[in-house]
Protein backbone atom coordinates (compact mmCIF):
# COMPACT_ATOMS: atom_id res chain seq x y z
CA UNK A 1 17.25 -10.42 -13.50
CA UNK A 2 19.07 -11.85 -16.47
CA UNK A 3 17.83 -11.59 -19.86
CA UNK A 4 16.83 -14.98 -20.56
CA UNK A 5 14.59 -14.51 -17.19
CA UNK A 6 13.12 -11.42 -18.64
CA UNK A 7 12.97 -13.11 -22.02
CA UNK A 8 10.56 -16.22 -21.01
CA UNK A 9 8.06 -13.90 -19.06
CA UNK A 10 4.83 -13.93 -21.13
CA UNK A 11 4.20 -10.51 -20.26
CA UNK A 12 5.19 -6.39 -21.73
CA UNK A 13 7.94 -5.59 -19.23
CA UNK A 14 7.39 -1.80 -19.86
CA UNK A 15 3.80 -2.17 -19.03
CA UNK A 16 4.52 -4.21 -16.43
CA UNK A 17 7.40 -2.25 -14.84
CA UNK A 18 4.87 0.90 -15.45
CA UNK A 19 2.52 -0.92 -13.14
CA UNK A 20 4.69 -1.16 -10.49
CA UNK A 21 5.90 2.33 -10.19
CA UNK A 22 2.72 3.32 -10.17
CA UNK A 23 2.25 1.12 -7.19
CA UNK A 24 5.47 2.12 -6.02
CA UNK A 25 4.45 5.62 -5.69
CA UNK A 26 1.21 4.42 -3.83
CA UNK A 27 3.25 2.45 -1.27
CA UNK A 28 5.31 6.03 -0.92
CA UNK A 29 1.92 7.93 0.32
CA UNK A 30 0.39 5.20 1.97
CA UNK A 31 3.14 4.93 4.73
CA UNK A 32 3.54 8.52 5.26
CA UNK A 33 0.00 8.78 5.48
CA UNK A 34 0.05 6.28 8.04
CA UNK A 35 3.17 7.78 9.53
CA UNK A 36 2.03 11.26 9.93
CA UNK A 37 -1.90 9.94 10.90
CA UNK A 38 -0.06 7.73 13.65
CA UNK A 39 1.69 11.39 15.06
CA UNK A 40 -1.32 13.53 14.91
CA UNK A 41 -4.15 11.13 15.65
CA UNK A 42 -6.67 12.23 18.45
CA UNK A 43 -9.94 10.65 20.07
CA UNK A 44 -10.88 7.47 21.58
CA UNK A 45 -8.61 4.23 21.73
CA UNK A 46 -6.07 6.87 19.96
CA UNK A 47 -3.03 4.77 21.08
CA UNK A 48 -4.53 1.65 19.70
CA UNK A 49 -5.25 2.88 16.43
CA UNK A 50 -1.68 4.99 16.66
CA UNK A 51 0.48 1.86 17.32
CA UNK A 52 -1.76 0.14 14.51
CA UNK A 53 -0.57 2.80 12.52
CA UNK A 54 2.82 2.59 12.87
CA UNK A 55 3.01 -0.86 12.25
CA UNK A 56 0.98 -0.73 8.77
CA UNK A 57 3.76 2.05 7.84
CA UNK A 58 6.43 -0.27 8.17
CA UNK A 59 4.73 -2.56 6.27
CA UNK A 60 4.15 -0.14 3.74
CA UNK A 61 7.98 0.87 3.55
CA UNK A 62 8.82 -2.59 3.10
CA UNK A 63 6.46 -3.18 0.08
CA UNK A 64 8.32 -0.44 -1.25
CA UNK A 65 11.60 -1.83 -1.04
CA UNK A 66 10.44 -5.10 -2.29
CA UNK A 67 8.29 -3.04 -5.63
CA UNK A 68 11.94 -1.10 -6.11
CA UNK A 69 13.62 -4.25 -5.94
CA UNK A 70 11.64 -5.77 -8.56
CA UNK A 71 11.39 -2.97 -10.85
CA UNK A 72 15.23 -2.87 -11.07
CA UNK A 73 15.31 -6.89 -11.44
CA UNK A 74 13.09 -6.21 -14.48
CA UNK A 75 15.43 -3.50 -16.25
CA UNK A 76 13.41 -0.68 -14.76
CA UNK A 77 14.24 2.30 -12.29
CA UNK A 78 11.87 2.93 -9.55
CA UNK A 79 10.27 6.36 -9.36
CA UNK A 80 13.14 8.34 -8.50
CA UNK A 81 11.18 11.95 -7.20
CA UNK A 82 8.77 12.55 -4.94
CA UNK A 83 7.02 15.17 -7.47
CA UNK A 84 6.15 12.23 -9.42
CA UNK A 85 4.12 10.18 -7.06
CA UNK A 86 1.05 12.46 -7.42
CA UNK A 87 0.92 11.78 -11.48
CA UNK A 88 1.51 7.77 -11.18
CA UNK A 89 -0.68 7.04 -7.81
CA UNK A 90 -3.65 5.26 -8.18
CA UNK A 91 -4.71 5.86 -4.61
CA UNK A 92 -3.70 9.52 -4.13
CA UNK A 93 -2.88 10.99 -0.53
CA UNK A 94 -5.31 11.78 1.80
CA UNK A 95 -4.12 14.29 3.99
CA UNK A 96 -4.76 13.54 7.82
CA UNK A 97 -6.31 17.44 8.38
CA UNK A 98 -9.04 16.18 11.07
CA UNK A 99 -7.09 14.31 13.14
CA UNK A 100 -10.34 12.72 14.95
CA UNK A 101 -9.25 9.07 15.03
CA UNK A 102 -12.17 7.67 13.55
CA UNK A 103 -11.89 9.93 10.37
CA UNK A 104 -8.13 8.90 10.09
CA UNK A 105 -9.51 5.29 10.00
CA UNK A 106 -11.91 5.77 7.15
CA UNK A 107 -9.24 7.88 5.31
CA UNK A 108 -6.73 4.72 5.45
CA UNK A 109 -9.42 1.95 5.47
CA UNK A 110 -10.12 3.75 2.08
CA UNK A 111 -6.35 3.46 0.63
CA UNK A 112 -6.44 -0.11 1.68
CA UNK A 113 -9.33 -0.43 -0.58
CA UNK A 114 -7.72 1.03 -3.48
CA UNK A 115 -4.52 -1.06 -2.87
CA UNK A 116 -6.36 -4.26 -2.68
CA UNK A 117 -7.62 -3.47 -6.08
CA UNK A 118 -4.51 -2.08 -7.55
CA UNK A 119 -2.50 -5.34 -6.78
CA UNK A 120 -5.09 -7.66 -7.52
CA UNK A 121 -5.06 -6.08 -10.75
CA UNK A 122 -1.62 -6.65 -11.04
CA UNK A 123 -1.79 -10.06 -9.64
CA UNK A 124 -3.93 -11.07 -12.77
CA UNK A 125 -1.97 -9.79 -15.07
CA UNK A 126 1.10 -11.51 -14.17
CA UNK A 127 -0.72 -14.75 -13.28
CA UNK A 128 1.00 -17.40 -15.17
CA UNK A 129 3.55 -15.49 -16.75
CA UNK A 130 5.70 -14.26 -14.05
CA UNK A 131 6.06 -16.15 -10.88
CA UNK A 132 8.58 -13.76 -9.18
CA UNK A 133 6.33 -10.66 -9.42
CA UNK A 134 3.34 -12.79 -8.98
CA UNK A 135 4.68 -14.21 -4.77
CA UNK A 136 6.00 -10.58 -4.47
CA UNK A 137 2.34 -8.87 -5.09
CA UNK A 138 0.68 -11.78 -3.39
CA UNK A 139 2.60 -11.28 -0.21
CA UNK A 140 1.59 -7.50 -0.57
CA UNK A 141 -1.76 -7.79 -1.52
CA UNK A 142 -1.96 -10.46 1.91
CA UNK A 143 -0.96 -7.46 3.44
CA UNK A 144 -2.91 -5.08 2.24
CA UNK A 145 -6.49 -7.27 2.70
CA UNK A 146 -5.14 -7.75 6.44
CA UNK A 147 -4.31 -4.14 7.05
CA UNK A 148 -7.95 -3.22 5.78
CA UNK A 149 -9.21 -6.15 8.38
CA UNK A 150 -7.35 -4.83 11.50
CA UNK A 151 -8.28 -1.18 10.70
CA UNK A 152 -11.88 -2.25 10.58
CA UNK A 153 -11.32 -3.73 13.50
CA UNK A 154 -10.19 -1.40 15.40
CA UNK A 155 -12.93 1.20 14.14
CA UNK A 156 -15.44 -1.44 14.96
CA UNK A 157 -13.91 -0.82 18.90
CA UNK A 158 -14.14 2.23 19.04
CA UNK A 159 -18.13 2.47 17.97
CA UNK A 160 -18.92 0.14 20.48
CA UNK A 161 -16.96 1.94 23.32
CA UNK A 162 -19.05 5.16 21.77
CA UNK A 163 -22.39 3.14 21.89
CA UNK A 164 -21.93 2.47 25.79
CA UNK A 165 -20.79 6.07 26.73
């Protein structure tokens, strides 16, 4: 982004560019959460849930192209180790240890949660002042609240199929 772009956003580019890292490093653990959850995953309608998975990591890898993208549009440079996710995530990593599908659920229903917060956050503070940050989070956060609805979903399933065996 040129510096007359950066110059007419009504907005701390630091803070903002801050912001996204720290999402940046969210979108990092969320799709190897998913990733690894998707591998290990055990129970009832585990295939479902698995290929749901999946498909919410790619999604997940592509917000994190699309956060990188924008931090180095805005001056910035994405989070560039691993060791430094833990210190900027808001939503941590929730290691898939019981690999019961329903409990893999919760733990990723959970870090939808948190995202969905974490971007509308950011979606209000760029409201009005940056447009090009403001359609990239609102295409994540569409995400995010959608993700959150299928996994729901899906755990919805697989209590009724427990409530008739």
């Amino acid at each position: 982004m040129g510096t007359k772009g950066i110059e007419i956003l009504g907005i701390n580019v630091d803070e903002l560019v801050a912001k996204l890292n720290r999402a940046l490093a969210d979108e990092w653990y969320a799709y190897y959460q998913y990733w690894v959850g998707a591998k290990v995953i055990k129970g009832p309608m585990k295939e479902e849930a698995a290929a749901e998975l999946i498909q919410h990591a790619a999604d997940e890898l592509r917000h994190a192209d699309m956060l990188a993208t924008r931090i180095i549009q805005l001056g910035g440079t994405p989070v560039l180790s691993p060791a430094d996710w833990d210190k900027l995530s808001h939503c941590g990593y929730d290691a898939p240890k019981d690999p019961f599908v329903k409990k893999i659920l919760e733990q990723n229903i959970k870090g939808e949660q948190c995202a969905i917060q974490v971007y509308n956050g950011i979606l209000q503070m760029v409201k009005d002042k940056d447009p090009v940050t403001y359609n990239i989070v609102l295409q994540i956060l569409t995400d995010e609240i959608e993700h959150e609805d299928d996994l729901q979903a899906v755990m919805e399933d697989i209590e009724l199929l427990q409530r008739r065996d």
